[in-house]
Each structure stands twice: as structure tokens, then as C-alpha cells.
N, C-alpha and C. Protein backbone atom coordinates (compact mmCIF):
# COMPACT_ATOMS: atom_id res chain seq x y z
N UNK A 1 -51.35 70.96 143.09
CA UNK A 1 -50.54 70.22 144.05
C UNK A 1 -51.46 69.58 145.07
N UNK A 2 -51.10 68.06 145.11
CA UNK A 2 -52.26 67.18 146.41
C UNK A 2 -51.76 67.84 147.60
N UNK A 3 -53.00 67.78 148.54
CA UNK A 3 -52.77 68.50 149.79
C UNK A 3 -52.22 67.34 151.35
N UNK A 4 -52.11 67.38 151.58
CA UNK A 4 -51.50 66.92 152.71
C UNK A 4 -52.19 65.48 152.85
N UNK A 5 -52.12 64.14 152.96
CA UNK A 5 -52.36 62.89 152.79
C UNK A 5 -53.36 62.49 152.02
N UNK A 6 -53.54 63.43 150.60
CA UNK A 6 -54.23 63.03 149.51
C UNK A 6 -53.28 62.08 148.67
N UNK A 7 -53.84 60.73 147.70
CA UNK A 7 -53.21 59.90 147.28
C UNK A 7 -52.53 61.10 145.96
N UNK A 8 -51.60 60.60 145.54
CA UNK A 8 -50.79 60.91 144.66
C UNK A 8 -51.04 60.26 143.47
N UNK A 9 -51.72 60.86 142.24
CA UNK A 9 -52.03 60.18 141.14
C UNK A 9 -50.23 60.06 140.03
N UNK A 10 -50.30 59.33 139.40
CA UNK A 10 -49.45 59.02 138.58
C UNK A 10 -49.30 59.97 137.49
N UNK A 11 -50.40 60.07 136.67
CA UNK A 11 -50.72 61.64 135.79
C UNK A 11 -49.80 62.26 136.39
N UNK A 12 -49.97 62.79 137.90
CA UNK A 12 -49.70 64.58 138.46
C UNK A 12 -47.86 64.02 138.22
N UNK A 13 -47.39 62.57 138.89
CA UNK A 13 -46.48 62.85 139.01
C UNK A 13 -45.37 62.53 137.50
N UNK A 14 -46.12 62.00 136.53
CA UNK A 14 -45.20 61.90 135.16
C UNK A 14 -45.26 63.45 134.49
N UNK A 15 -46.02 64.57 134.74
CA UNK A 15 -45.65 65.26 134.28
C UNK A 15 -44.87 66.46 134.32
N UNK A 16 -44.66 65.97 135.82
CA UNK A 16 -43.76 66.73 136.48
C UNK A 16 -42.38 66.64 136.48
N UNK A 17 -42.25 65.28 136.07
CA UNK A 17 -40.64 64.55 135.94
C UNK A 17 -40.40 65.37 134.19
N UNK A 18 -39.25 65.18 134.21
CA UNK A 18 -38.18 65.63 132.65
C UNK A 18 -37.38 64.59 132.16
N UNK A 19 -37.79 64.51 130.49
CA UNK A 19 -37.00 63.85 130.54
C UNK A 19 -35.93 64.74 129.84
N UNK A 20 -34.61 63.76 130.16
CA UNK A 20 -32.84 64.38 129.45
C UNK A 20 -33.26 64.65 128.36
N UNK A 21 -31.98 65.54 127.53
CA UNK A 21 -31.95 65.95 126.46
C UNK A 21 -31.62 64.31 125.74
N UNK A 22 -30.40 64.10 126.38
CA UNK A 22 -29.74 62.40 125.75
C UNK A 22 -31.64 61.94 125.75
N UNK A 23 -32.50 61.29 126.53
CA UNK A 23 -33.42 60.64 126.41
C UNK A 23 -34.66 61.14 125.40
N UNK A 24 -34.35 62.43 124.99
CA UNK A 24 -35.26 62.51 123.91
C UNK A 24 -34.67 62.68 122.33
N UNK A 25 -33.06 63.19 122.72
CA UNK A 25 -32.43 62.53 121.56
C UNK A 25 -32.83 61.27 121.22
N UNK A 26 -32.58 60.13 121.81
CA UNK A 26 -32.82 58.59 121.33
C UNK A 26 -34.29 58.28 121.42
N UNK A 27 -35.39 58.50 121.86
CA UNK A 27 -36.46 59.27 121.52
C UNK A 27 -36.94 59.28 119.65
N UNK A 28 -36.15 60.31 119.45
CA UNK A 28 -36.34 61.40 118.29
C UNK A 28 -35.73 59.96 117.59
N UNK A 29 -34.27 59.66 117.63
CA UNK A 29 -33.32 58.98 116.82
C UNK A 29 -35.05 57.55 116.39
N UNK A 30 -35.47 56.90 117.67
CA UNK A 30 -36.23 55.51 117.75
C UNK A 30 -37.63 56.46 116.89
N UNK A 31 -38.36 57.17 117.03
CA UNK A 31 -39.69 57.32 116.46
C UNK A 31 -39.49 58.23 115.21
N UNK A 32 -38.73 59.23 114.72
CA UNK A 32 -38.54 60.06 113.86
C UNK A 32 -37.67 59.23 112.44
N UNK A 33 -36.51 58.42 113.04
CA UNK A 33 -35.49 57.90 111.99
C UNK A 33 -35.57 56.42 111.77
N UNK A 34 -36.70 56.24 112.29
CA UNK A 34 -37.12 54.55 112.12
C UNK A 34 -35.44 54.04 112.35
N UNK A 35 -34.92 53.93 113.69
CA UNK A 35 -33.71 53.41 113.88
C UNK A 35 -34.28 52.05 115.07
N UNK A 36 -33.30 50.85 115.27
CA UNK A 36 -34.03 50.08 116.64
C UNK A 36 -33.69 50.72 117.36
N UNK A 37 -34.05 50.30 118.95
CA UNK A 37 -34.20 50.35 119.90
C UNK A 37 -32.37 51.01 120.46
N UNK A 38 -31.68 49.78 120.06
CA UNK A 38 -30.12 49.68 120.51
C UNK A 38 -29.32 50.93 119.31
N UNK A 39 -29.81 50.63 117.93
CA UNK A 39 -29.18 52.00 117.60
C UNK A 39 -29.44 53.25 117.84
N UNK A 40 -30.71 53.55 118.15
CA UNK A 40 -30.74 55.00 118.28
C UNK A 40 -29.94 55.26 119.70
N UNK A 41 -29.66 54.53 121.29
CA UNK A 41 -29.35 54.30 122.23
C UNK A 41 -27.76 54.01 121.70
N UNK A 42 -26.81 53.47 120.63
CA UNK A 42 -25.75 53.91 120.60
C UNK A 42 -25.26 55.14 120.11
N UNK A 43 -26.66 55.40 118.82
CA UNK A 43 -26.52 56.90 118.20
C UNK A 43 -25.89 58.16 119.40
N UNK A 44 -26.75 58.54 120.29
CA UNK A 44 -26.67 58.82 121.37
C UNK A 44 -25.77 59.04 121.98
N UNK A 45 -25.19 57.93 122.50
CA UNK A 45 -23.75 57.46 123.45
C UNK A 45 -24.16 57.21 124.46
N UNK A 46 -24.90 56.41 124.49
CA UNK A 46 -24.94 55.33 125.62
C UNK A 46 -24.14 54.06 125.60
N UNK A 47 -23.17 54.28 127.03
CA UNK A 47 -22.70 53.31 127.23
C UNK A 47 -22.31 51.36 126.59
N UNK A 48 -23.95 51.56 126.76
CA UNK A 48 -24.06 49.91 126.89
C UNK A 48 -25.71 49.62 125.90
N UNK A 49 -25.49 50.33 124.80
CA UNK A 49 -26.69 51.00 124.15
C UNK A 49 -27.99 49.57 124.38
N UNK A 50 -27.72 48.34 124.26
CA UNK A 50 -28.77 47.21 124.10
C UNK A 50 -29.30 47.35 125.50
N UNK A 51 -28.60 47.18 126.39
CA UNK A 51 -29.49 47.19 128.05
C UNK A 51 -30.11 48.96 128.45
N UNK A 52 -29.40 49.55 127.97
CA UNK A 52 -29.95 50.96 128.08
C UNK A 52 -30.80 51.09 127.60
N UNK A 53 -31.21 50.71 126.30
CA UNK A 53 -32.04 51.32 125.76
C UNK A 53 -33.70 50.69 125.90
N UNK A 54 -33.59 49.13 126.42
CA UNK A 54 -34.28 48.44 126.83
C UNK A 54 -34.75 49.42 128.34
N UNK A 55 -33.97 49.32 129.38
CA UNK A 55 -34.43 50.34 130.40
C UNK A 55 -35.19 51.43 129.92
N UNK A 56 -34.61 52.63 129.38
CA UNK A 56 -35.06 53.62 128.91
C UNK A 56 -36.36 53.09 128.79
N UNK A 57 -36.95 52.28 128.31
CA UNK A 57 -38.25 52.75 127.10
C UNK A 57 -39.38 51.73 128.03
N UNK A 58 -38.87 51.17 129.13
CA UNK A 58 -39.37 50.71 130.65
C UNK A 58 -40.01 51.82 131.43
N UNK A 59 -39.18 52.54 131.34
CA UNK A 59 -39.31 53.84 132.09
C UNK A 59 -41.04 54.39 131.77
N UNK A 60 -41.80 54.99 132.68
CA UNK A 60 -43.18 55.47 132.60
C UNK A 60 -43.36 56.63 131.85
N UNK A 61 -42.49 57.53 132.28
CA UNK A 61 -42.26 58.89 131.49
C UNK A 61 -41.89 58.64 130.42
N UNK A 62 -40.87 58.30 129.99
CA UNK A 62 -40.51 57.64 128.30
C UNK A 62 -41.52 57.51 127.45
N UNK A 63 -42.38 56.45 128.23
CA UNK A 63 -43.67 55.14 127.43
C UNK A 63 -44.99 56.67 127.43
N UNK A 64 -44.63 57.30 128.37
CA UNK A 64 -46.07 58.71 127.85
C UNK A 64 -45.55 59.66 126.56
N UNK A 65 -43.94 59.89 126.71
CA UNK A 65 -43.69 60.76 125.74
C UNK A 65 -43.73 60.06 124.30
N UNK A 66 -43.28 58.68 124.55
CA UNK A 66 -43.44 57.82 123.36
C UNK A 66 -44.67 58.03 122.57
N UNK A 67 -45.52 57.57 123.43
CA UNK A 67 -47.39 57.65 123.01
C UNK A 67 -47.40 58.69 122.19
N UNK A 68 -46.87 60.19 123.03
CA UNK A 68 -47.28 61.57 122.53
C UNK A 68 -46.67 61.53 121.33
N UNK A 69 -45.60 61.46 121.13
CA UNK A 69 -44.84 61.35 119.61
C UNK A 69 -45.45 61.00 118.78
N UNK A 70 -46.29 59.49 118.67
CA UNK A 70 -46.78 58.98 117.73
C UNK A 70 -48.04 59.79 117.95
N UNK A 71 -49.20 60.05 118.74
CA UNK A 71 -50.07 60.79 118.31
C UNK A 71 -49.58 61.68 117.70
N UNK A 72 -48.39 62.46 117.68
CA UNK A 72 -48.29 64.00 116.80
C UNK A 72 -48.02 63.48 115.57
N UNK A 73 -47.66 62.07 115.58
CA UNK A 73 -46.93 61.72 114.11
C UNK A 73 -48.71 61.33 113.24
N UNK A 74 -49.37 60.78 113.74
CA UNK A 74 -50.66 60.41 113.44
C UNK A 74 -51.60 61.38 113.40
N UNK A 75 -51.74 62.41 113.95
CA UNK A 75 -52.33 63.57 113.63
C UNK A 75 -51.63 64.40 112.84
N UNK A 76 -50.31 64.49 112.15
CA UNK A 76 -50.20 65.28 111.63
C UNK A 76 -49.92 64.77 110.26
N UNK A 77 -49.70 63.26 110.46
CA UNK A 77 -49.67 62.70 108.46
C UNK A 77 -50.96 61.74 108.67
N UNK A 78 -51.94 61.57 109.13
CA UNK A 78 -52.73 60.71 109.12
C UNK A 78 -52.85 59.22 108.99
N UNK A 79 -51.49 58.90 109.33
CA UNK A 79 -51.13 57.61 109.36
C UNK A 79 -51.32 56.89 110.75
N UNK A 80 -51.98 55.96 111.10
CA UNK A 80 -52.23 54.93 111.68
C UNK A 80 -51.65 53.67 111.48
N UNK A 81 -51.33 52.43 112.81
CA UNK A 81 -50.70 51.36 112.48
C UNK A 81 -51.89 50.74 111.65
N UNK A 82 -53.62 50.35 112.56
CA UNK A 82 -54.58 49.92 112.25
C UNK A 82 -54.68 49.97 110.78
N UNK A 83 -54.36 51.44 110.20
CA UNK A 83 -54.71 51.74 108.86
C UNK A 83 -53.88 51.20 107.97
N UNK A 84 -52.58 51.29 108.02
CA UNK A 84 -51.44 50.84 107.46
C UNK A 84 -51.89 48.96 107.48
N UNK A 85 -51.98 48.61 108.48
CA UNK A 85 -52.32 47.46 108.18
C UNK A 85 -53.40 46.84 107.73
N UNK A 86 -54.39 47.71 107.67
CA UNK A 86 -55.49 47.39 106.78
C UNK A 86 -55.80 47.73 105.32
N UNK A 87 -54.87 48.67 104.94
CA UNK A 87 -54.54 49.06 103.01
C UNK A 87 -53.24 47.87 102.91
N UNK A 88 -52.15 47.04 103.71
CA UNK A 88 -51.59 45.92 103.36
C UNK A 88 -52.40 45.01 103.18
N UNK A 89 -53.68 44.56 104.08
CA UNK A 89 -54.50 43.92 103.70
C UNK A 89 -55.03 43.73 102.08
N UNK A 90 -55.33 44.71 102.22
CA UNK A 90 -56.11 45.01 100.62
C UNK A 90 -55.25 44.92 99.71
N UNK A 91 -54.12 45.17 99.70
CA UNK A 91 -52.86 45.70 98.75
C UNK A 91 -52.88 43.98 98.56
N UNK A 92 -52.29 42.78 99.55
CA UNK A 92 -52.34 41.42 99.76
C UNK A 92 -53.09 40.86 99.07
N UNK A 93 -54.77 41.21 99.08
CA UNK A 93 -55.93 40.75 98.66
C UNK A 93 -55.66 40.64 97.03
N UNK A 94 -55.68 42.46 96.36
CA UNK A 94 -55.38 42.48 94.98
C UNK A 94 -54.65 41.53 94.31
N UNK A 95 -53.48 41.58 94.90
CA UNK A 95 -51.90 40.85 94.24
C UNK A 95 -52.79 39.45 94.36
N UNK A 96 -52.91 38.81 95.15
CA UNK A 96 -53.17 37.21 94.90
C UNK A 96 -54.31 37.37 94.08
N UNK A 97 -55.16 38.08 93.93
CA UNK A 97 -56.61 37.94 93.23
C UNK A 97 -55.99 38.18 91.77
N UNK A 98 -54.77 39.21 91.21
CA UNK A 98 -54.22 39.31 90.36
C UNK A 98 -53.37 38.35 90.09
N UNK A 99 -53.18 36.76 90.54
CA UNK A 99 -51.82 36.47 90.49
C UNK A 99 -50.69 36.79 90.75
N UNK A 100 -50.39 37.61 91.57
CA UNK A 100 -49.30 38.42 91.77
C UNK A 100 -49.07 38.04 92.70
N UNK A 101 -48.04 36.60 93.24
CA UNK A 101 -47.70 36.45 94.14
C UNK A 101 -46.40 36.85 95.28
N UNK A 102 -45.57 37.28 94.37
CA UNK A 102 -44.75 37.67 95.07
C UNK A 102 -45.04 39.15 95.73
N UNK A 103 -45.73 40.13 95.34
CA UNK A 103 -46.51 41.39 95.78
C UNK A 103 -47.40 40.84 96.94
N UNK A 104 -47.85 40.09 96.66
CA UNK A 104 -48.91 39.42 97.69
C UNK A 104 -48.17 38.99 98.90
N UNK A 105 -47.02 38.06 98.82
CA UNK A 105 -46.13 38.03 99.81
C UNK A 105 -45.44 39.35 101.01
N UNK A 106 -45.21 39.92 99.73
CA UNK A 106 -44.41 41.41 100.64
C UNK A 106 -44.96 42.27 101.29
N UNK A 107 -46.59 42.25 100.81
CA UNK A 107 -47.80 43.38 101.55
C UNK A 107 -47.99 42.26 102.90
N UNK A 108 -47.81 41.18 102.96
CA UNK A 108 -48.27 39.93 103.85
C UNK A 108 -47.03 40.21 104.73
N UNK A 109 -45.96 40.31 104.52
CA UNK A 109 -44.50 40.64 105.17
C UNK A 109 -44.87 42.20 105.69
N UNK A 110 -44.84 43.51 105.29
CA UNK A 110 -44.93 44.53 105.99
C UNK A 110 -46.01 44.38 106.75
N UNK A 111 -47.51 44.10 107.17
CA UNK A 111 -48.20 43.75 107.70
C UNK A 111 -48.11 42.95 108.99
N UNK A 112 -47.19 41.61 108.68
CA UNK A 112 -46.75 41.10 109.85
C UNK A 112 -46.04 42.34 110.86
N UNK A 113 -44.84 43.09 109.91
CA UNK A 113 -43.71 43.59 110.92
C UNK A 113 -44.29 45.03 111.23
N UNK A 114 -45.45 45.34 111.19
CA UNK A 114 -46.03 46.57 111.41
C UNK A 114 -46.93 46.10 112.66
N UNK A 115 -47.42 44.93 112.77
CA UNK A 115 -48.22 44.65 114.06
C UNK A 115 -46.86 44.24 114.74
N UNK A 116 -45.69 43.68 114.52
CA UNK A 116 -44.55 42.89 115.73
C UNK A 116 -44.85 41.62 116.08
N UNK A 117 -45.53 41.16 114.66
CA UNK A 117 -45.48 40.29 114.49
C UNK A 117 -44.52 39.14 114.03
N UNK A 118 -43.24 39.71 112.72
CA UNK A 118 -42.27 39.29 112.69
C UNK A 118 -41.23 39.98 112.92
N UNK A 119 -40.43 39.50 113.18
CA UNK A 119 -39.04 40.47 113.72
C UNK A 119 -38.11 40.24 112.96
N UNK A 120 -37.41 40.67 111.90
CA UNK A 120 -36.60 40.41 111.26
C UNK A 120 -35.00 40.34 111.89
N UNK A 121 -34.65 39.12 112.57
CA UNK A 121 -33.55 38.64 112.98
C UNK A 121 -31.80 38.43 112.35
N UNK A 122 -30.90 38.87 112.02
CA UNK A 122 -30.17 38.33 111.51
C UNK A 122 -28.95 38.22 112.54
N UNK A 123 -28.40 36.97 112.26
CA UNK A 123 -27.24 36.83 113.24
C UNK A 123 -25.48 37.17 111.85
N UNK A 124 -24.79 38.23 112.76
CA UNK A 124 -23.40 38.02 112.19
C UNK A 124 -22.47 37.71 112.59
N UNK A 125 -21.80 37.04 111.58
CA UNK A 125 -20.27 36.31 113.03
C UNK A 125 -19.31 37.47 112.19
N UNK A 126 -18.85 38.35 113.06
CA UNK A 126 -17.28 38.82 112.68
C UNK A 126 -16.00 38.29 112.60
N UNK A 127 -15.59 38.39 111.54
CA UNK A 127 -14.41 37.59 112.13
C UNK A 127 -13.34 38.33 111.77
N UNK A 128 -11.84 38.59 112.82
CA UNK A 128 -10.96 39.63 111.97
C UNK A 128 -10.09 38.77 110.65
N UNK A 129 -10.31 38.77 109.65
CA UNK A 129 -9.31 38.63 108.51
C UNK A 129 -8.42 38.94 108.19
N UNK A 130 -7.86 40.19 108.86
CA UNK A 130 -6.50 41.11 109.00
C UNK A 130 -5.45 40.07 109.88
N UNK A 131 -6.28 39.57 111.06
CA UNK A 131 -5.20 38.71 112.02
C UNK A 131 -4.85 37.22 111.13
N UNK A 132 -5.74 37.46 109.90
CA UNK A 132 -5.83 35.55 109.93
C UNK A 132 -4.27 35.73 108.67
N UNK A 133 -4.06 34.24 108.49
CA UNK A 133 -2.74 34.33 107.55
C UNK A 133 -3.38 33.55 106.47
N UNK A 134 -3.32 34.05 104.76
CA UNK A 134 -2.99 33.31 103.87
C UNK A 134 -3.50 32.19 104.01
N UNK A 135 -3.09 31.11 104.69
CA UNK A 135 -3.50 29.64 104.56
C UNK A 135 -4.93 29.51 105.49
N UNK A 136 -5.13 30.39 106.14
CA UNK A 136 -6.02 30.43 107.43
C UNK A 136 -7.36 30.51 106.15
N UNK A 137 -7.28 31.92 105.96
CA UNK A 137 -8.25 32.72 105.11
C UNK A 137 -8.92 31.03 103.47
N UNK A 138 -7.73 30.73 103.22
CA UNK A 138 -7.88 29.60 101.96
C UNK A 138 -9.03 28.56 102.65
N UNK A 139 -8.54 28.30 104.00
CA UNK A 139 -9.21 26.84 104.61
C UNK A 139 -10.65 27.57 105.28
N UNK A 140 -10.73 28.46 106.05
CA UNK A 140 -11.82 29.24 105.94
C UNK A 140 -12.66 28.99 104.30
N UNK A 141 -12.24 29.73 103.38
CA UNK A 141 -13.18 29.56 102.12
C UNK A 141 -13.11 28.17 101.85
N UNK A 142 -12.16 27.28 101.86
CA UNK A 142 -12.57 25.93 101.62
C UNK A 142 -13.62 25.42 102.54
N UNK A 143 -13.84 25.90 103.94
CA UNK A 143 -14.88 25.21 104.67
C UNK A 143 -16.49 25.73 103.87
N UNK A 144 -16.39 26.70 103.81
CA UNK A 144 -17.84 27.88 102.85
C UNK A 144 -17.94 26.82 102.05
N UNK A 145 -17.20 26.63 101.03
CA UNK A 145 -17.45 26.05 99.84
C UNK A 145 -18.13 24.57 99.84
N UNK A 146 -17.45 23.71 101.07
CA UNK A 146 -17.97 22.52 101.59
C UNK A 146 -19.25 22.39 101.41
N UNK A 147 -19.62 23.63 102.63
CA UNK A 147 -21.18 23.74 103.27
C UNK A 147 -21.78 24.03 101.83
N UNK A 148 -21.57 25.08 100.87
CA UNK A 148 -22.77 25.08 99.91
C UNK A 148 -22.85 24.21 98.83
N UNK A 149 -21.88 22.95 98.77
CA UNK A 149 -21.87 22.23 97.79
C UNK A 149 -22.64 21.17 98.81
N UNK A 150 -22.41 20.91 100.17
CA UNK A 150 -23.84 19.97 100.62
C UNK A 150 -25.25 20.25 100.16
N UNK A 151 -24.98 22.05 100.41
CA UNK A 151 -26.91 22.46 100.54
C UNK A 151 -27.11 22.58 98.99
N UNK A 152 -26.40 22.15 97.82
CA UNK A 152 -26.49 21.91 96.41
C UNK A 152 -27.30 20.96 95.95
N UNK A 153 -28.28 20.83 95.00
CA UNK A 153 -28.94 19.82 94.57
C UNK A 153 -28.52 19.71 92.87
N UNK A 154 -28.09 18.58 92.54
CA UNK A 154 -28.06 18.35 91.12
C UNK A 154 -29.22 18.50 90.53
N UNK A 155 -29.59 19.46 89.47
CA UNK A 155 -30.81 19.68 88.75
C UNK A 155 -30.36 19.25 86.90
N UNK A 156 -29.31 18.67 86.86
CA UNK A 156 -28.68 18.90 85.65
C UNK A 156 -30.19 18.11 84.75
N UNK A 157 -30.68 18.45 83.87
CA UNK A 157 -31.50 17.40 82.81
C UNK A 157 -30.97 16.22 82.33
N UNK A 158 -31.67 15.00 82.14
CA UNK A 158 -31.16 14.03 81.59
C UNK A 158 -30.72 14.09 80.28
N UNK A 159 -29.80 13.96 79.41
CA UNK A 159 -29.81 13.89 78.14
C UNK A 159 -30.76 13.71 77.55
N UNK A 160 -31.00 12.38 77.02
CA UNK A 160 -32.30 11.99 76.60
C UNK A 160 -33.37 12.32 76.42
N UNK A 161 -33.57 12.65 77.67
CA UNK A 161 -34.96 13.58 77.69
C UNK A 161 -34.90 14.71 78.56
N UNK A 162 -34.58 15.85 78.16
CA UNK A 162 -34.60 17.49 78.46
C UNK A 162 -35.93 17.58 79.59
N UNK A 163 -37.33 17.15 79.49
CA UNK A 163 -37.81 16.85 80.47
C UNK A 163 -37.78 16.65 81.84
N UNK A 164 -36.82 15.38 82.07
CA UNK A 164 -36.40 14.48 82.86
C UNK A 164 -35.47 15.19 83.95
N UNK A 165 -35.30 15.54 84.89
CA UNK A 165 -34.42 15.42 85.75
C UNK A 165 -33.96 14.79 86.84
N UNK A 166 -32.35 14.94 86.68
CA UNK A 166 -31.76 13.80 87.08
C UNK A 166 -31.50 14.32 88.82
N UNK A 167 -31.43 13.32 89.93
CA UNK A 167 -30.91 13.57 91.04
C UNK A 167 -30.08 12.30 91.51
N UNK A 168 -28.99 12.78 92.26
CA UNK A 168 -28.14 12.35 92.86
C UNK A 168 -28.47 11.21 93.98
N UNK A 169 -28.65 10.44 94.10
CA UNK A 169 -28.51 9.05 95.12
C UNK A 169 -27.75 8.95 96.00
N UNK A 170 -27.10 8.20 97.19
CA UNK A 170 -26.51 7.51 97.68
C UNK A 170 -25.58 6.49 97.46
N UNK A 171 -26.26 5.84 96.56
CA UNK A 171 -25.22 4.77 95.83
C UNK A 171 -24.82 5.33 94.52
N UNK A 172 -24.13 6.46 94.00
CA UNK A 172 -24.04 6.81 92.80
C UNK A 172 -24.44 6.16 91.75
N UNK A 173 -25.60 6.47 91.86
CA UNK A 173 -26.76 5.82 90.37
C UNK A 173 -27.34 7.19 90.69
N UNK A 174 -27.97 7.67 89.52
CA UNK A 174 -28.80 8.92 89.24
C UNK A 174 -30.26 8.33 89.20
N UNK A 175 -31.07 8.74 90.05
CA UNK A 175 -32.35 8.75 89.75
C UNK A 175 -33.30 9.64 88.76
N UNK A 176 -33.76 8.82 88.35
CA UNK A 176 -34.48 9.96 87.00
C UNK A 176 -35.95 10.32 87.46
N UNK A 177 -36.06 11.27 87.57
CA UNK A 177 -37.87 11.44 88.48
C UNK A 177 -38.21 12.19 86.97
N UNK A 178 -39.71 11.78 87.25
CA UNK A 178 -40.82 12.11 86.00
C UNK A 178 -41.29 13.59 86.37
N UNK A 179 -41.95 14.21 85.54
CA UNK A 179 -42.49 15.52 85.54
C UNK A 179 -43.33 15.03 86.77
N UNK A 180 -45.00 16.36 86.44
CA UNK A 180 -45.45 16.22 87.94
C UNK A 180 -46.56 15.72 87.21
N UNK A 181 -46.85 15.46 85.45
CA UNK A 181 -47.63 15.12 84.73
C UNK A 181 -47.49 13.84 84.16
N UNK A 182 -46.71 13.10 84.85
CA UNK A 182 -45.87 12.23 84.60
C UNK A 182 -47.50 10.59 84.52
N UNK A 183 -47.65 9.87 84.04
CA UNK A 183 -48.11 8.44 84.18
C UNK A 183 -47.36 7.70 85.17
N UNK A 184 -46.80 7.96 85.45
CA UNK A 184 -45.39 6.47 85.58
C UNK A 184 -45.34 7.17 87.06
N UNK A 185 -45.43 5.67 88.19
CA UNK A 185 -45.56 6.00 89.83
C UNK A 185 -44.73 5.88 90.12
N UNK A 186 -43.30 5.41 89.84
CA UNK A 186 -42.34 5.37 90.54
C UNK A 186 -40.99 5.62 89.49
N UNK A 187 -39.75 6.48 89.83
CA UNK A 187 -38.97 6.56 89.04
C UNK A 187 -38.34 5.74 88.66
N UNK A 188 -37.66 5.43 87.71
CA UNK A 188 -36.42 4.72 86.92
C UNK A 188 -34.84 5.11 87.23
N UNK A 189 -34.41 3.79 87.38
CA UNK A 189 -33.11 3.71 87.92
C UNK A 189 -32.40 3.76 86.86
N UNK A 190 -31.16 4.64 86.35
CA UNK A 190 -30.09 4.34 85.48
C UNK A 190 -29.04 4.39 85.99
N UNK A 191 -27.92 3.68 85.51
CA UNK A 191 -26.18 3.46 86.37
C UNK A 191 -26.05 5.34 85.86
N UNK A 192 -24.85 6.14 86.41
CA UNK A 192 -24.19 7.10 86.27
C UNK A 192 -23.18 6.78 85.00
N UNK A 193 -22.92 7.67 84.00
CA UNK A 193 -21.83 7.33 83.36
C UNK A 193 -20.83 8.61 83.43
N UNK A 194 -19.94 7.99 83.99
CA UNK A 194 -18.86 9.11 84.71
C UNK A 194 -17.18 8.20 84.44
């Protein structure tokens, strides 16, 4: 204990503080169950789990017990981020040196999201379907259907030549584009027969 107008180190006073049972539950839930931030903080029952749980892990005491966790987790399976991301490295290296590109991709993907580097984002819209009626739900899927017949590309082959594929224009005429081995610099125009 500092004695009478000795400065007060930070050390003396984080280890003196406690944290809650709730705060090492979500704790345990975030470093043990690979859960985010906001689920292990609703796991829990926190309130308002996304702003809570953001606070929480603000907190000084938290960010030391945090540390300690992962050292026990790293001393006791010998796993490191550094390391982990340096056998993705290699794992990356193989696959493309093998041709193996899609392996090569995914060691390149865990690597990113192991430094926080990418964050895998997804947005969902809920929507209740129980409230909607019959005709609601139809024009709903008719709008879906809209959108993926825009983001559609005609790949159909030309008759003629199985080679050849055909794409869709503006002025309904089909353009015929050449392979990528193709002679010929510019494609050929044929009318549509429809």
C-alpha cells in the first residue's frame, strides 16, 4: 500500500479492482467460445449487448484480464496469432506454388481475419412475413426475381459455333464475341432470331 502522497501506480490499482461474475462470464463467452463482442454481451444479459459490450472491453481491468486469458490460452496450447499467421503464410505459399488456388485464397482469407484485417460484415433486413398478405409476399418475390434477372448475363452458346458466345445488346441484336484465342479484333454483329 503507497504511503501518504506517494503517486499511485496503475498496476497497484487494476489489481485491486474485481471484475463481476456477469464480466467474466462474457469474458469466457468472447475468448473461450470464439463468440463477437455483442454476442457473448447478449449471451450474458446485457441489456443493450452492442454498446455494452463495446464499454466493457474499454474498461482497463477487462483489457489486463483479456491479455491474461490469451497468455493462458498461448501457454497452454502453444498457439500464437504471429504463428498462426505465419503457417497461413506458408499453407498460401504451397497452394499457389501447387496450383491450388482456391486453398491459396482461403489460407490468404484466415490470415487477413486473424490479424483484423478483414471483418467479415453481413447486413440482414428482417422482414415479418407473418404480417404480410398473400399478394404482398407474391410482389415481394416478384421484386427478387427482377433484381436477379438484371444481375443475369446471357451465356447461352451460339448455335453454329458451340465456341462462340452470345451476349445480349441494347438494341436486341446478339453480339457474338470470339474466344480469348480468337484472330478476329472486333466481334460480329448478327440480328436475334426470336
Amino acid at each position: 500500500m503507497p504511503k501518504f502522497g506517494e503517486p499511485i501506480s496503475k498496476s497497484n490499482t487494476l489489481s485491486r479492482k474485481k471484475i463481476t461474475p456477469q464480466q467474466q462470464k462474457f469474458l469466457n463467452n468472447y475468448v473461450h467460445k470464439d463468440m463477437t463482442q455483442t454476442s457473448a454481451a447478449r449471451d450474458v444479459g446485457y441489456a443493450n449487448p452492442t454498446v455494452d459490450a463495446t464499454r466493457i472491453l474499454q474498461r482497463p481491468i477487462i483489457q489486463e484480464r483479456l491479455e491474461e486469458m490469451r497468455l493462458e490460452l498461448e501457454s497452454k496450447f502453444g498457439v500464437t496469432i504471429a504463428k498462426s499467421v505465419r503457417d497461413l503464410q506458408n499453407i498460401r505459399d504451397m497452394a499457389l506454388n501447387n496450383g491450388k488456388y482456391g486453398d491459396a485464397i482461403r489460407a490468404e482469407e484466415l490470415r487477413l481475419k486473424a490479424t483484423g484485417l478483414l471483418v467479415n460484415r453481413t447486413h440482414v433486413k428482417h422482414e415479418n412475413v407473418d404480417a404480410m398478405t398473400r399478394e404482398q409476399i407474391l410482389d415481394k418475390l416478384g421484386s427478387f426475381m427482377e433484381i436477379a434477372q438484371e444481375r443475369m448475363k446471357d451465356i447461352t452458346p451460339v448455335p453454329d459455333n458451340p465456341n462462340l458466345i452470345a451476349e445480349n445488346s441494347e438494341e436486341d441484336e446478339v453480339e457474338v464475341l470470339e474466344p480469348s484465342g480468337s484472330t478476329e479484333a472486333t466481334p460480329t454483329q448478327i440480328s436475334e432470331a426470336s
